[in-house]
N, C-alpha and C. Protein backbone atom coordinates (compact mmCIF):
# COMPACT_ATOMS: atom_id res chain seq x y z
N UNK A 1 0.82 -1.20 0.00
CA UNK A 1 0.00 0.00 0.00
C UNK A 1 0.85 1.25 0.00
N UNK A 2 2.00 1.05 0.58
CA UNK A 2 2.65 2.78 0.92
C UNK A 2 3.61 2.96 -0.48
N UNK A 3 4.11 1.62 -1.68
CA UNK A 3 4.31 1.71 -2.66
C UNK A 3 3.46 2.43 -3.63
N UNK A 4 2.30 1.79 -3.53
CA UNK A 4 1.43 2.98 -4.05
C UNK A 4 0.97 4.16 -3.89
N UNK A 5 0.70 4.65 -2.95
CA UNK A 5 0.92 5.82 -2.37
C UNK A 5 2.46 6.49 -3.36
N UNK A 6 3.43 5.97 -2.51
CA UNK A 6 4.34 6.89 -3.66
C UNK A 6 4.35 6.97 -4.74
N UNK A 7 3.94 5.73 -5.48
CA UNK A 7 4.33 6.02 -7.08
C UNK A 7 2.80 6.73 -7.27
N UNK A 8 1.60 7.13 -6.53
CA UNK A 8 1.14 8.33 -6.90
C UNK A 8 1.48 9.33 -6.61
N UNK A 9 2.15 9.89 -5.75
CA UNK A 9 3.05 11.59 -5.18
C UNK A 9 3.81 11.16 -6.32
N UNK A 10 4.33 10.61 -6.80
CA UNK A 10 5.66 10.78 -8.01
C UNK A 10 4.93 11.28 -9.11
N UNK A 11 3.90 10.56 -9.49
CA UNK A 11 3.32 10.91 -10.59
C UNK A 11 2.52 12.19 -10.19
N UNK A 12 1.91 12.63 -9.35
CA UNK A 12 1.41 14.29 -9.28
C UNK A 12 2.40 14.88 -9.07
N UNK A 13 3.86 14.72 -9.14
CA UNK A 13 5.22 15.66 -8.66
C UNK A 13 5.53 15.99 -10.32
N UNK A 14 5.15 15.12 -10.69
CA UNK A 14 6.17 15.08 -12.50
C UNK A 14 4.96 15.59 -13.15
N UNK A 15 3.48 15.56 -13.12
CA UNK A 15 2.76 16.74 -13.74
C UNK A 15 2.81 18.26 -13.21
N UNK A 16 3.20 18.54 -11.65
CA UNK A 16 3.48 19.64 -10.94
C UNK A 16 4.81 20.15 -12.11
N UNK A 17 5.79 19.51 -12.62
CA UNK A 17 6.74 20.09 -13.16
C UNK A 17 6.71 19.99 -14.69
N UNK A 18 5.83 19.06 -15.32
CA UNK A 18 5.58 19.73 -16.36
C UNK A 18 4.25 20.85 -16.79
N UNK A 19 3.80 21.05 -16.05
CA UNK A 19 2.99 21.71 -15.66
C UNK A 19 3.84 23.39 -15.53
N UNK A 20 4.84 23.30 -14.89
CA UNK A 20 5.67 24.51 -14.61
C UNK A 20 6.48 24.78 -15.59
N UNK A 21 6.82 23.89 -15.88
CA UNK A 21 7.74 24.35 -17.57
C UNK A 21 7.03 24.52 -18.90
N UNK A 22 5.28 24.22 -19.07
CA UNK A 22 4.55 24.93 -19.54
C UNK A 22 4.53 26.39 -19.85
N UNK A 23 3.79 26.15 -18.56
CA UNK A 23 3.62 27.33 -17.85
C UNK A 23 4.53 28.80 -18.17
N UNK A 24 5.97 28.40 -17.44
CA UNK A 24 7.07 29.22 -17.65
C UNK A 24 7.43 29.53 -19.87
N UNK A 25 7.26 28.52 -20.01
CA UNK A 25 7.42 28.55 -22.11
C UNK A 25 6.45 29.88 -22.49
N UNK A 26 5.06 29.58 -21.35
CA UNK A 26 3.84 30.48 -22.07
C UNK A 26 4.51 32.12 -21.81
N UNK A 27 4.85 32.13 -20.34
CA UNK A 27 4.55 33.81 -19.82
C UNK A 27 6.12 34.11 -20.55
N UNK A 28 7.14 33.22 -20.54
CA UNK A 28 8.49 33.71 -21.23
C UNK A 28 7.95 34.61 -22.37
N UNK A 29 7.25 34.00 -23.38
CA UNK A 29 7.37 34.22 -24.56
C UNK A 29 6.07 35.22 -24.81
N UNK A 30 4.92 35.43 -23.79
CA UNK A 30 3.91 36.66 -23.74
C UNK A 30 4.54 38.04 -23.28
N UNK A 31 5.59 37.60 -22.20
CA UNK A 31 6.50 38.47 -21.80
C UNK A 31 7.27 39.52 -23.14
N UNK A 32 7.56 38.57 -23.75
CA UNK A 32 8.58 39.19 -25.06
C UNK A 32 7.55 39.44 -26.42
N UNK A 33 6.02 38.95 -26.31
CA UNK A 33 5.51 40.12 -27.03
C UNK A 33 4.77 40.98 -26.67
N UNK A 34 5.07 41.30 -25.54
CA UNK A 34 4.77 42.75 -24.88
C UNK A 34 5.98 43.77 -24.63
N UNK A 35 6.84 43.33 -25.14
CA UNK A 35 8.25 44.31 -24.93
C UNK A 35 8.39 45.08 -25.96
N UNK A 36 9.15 45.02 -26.47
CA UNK A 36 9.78 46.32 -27.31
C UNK A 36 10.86 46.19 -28.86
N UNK A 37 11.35 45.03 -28.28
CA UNK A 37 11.94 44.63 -29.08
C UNK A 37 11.50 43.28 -29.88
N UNK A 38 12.06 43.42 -31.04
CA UNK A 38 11.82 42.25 -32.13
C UNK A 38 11.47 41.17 -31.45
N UNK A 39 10.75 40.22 -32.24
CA UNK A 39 10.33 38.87 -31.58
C UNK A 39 11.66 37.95 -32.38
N UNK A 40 11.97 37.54 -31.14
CA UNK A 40 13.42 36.13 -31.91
C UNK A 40 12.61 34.61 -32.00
N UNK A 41 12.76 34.47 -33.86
CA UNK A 41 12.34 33.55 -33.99
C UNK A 41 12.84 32.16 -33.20
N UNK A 42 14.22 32.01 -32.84
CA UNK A 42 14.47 30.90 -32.78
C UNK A 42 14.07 30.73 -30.83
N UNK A 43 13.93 31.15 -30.49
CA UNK A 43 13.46 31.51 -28.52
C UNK A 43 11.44 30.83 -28.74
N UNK A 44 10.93 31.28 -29.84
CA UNK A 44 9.69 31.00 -30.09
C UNK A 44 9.83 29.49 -30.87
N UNK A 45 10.76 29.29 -31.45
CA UNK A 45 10.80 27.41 -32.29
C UNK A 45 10.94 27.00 -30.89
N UNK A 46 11.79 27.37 -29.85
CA UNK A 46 12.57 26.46 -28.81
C UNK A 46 11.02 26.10 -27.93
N UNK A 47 10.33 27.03 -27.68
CA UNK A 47 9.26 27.22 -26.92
C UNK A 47 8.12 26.58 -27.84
N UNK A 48 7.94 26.49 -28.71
CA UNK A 48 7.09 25.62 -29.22
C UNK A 48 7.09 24.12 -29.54
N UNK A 49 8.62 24.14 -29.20
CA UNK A 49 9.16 22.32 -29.08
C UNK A 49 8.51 22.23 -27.97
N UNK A 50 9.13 22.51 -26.90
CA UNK A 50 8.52 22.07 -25.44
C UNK A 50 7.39 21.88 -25.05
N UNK A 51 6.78 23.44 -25.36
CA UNK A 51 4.91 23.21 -24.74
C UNK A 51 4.45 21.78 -25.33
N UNK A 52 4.60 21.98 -26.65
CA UNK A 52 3.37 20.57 -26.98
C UNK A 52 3.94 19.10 -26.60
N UNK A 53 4.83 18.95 -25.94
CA UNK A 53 5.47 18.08 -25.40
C UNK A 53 5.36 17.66 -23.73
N UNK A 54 4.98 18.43 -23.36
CA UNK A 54 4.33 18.81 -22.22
C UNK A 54 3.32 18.92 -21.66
N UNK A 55 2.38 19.36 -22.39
CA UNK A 55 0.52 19.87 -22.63
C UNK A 55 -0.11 17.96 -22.53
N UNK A 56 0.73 16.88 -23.32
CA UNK A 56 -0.23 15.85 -23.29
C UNK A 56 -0.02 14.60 -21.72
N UNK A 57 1.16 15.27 -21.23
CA UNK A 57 1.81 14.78 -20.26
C UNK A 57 0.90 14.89 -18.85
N UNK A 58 -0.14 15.74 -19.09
CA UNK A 58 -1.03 16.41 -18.49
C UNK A 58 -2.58 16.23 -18.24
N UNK A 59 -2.73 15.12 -19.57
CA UNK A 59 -4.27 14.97 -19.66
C UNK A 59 -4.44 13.71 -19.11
């Protein structure tokens, strides 16, 4: 029983962190089109690898 128990805290720990590196991809990159300067394509490829890599890790 307390095996299970952990390997569920493991598994709500590892959606807690992809969940955060979502998260962090989204406001990085809302952040930088609210600024001032040019949008860098390759910061937006890097960030669009990740999220959707992440997003199904979740459902």
């Amino acid at each position: 029983m307390q095996a299970f128990a952990i390997a569920r805290l493991l598994l709500v720990f590892i959606h807690l962190v992809a969940f955060a590196v979502a998260l962090g991809c989204v406001l990085r990159e809302d952040a930088k089109l609210l600024s001032h300067q040019p949008l860098d394509r390759d910061s937006l490829r890097t960030a669009a690898r990740l999220t959707p890599g992440d997003v199904p890790r979740l459902r």
